[in-house]
Protein backbone atom coordinates (compact mmCIF):
# COMPACT_ATOMS: atom_id res chain seq x y z
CA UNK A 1 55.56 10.13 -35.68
CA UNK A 2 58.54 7.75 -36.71
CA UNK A 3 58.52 8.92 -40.32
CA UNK A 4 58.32 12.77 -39.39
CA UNK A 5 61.05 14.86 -41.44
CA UNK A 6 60.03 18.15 -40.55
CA UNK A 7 58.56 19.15 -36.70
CA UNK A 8 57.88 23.19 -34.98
CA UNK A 9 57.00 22.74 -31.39
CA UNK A 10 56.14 25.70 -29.45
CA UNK A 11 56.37 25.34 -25.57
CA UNK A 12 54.42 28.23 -23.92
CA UNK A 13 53.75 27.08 -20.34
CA UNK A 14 55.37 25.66 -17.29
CA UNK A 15 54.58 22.20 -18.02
CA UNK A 16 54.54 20.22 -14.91
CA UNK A 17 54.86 16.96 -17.04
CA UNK A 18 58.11 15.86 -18.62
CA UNK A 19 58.78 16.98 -22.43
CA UNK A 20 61.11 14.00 -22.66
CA UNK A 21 58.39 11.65 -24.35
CA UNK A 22 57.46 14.39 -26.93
CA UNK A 23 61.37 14.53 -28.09
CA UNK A 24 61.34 10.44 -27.96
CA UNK A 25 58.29 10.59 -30.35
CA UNK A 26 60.09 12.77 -32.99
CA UNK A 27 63.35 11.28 -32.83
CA UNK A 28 63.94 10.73 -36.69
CA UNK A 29 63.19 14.14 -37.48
CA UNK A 30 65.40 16.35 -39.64
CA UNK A 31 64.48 19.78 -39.23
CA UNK A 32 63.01 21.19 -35.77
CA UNK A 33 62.08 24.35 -34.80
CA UNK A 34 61.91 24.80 -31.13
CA UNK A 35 60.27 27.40 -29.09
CA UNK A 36 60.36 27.31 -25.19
CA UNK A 37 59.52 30.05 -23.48
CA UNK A 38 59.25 28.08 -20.17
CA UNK A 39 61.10 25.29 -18.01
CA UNK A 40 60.27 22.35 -19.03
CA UNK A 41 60.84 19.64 -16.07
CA UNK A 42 63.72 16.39 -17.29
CA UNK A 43 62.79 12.90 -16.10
CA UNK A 44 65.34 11.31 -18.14
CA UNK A 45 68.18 13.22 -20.74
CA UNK A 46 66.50 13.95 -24.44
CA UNK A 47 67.01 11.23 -26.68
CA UNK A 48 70.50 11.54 -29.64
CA UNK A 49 68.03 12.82 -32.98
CA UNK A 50 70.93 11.08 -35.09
CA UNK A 51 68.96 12.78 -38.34
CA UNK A 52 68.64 16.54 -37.22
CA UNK A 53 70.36 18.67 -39.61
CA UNK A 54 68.86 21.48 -39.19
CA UNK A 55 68.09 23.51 -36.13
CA UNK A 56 65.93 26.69 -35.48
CA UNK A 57 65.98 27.07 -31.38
CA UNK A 58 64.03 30.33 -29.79
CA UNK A 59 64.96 29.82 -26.01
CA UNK A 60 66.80 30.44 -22.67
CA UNK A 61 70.36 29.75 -23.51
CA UNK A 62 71.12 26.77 -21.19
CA UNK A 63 68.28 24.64 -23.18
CA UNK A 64 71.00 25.29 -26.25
CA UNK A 65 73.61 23.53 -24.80
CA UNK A 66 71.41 20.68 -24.12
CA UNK A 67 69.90 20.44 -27.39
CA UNK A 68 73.19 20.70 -29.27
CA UNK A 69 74.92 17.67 -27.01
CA UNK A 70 71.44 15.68 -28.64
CA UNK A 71 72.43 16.55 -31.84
CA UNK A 72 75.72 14.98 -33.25
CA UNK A 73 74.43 15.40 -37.18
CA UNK A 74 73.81 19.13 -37.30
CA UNK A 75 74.67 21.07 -40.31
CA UNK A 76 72.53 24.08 -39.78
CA UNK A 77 71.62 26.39 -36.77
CA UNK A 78 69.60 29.51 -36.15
CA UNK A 79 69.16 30.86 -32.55
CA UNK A 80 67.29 33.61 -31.03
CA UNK A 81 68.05 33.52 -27.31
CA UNK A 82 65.20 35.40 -25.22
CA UNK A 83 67.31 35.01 -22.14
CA UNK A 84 71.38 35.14 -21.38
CA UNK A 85 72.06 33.47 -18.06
CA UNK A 86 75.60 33.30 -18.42
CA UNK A 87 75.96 29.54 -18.66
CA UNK A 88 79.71 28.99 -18.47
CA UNK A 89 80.84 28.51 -21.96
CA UNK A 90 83.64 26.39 -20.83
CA UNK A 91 81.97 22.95 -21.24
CA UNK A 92 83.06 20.35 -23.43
CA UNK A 93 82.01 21.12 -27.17
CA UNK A 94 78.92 18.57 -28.50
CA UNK A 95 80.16 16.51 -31.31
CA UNK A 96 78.18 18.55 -34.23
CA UNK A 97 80.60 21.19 -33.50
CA UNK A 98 83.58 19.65 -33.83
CA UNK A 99 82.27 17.04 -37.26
CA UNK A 100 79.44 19.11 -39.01
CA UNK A 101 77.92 22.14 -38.46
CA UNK A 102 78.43 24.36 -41.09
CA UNK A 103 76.41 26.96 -40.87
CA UNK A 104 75.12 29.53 -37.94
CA UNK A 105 72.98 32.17 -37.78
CA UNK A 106 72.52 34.38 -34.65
CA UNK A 107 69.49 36.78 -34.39
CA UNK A 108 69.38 39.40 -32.19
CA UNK A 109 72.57 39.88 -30.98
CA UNK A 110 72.89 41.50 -27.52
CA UNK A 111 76.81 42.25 -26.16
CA UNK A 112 75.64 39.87 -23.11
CA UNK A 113 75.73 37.15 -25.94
CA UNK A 114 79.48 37.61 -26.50
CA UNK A 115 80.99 34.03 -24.79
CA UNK A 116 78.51 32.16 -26.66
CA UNK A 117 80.02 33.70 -29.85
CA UNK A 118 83.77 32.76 -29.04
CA UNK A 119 82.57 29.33 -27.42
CA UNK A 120 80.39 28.26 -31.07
CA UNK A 121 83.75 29.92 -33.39
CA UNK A 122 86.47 28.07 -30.69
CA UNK A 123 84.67 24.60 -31.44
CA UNK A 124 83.16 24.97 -34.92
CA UNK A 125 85.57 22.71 -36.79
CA UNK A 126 84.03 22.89 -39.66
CA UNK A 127 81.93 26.00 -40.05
CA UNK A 128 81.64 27.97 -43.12
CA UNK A 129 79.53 30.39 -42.34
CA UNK A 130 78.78 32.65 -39.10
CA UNK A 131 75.64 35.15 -39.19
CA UNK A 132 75.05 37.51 -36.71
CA UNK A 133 72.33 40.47 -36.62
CA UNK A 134 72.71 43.28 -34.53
CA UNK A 135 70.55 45.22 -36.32
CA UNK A 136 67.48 44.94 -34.04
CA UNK A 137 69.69 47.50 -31.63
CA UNK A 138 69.86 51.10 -31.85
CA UNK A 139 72.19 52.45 -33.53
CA UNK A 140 74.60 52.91 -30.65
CA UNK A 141 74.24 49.60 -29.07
CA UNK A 142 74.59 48.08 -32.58
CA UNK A 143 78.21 50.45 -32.78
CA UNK A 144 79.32 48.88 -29.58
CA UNK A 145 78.30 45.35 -30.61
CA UNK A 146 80.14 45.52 -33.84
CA UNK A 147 83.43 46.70 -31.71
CA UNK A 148 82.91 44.10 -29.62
CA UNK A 149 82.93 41.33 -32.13
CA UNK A 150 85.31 42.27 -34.28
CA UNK A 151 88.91 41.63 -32.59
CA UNK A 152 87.24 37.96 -31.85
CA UNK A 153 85.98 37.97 -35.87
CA UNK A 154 89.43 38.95 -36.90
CA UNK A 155 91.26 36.22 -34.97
CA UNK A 156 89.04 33.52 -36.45
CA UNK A 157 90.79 31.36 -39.42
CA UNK A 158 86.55 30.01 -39.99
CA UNK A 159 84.93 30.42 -43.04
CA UNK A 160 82.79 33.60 -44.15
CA UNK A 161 81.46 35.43 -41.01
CA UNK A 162 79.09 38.46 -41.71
CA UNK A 163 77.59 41.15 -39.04
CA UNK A 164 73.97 42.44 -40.43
């Protein structure tokens, strides 16, 4: 698994066994889709993928922050969060923020998603471009989303950022 460029694991269970050996095995990888839809127990941190460029993550939101500290080399990344906690947004900012990500794109935007919005456009360096759909709300949810993001959208000197 070395020589793997391209890698979409699904986790759908509460493993009781560590996922840290499947992340060791596809290390070199550089694009990963992740879907966890359950804890997954840590017996040691997940290994630096020092060639992920691009990221697709379907999650809880405090597996995010750990995957994005394990990824210094991202370009590219796509999120769909299936559950807000309210991890506090004030932690320091991985590396790929700061030196290359360039591109995000946020699916399903809920107003409960707001921090991580202002936390990824505060430490995006470099981005270019910031996609966000609200348009799996109604229409009044989707109204108050918009009004929400705007004032932070305004303030942002970042590249091209577009509400769908």
């Amino acid at each position: 698994m070395k020589s793997l460029q391209k890698a979409e694991i699904y986790i759908w269970f509460d493993s009781k066994t560590s996922a840290t050996h499947l992340f060791q095995g596809i290390c070199n990888v550089r694009s990963l889709r992740l879907n966890i839809h359950e804890v997954i127990p840590l017996t040691s941190r997940f290994p630096i993928l020092h060639n992920l460029i691009e990221f697709e993550f379907f999650g809880k939101e405090t597996w995010l922050v750990e995957f994005l500290h394990c990824a210094p080399n991202l370009k590219t990344l796509t999120v769909l969060l299936q559950d807000v906690a309210g991890t506090r947004w004030n932690i320091e900012a991985p590396s790929c923020l700061s030196f290359h990500l360039k591109k995000i794109k946020i699916s399903d935007y809920t107003t409960d998603m707001i921090e991580i919005v202002r936390y990824l456009l505060d430490n995006s360096m470099v981005l270019e471009k910031l996609i966000i759909r609200v348009n799996a709300m109604n229409a009044t949810r989707a109204s108050k989303a918009r009004s929400q993001l705007l004032p932070l959208l305004k303030s942002s000197k970042k590249g091209l950022i577009v509400i769908l």
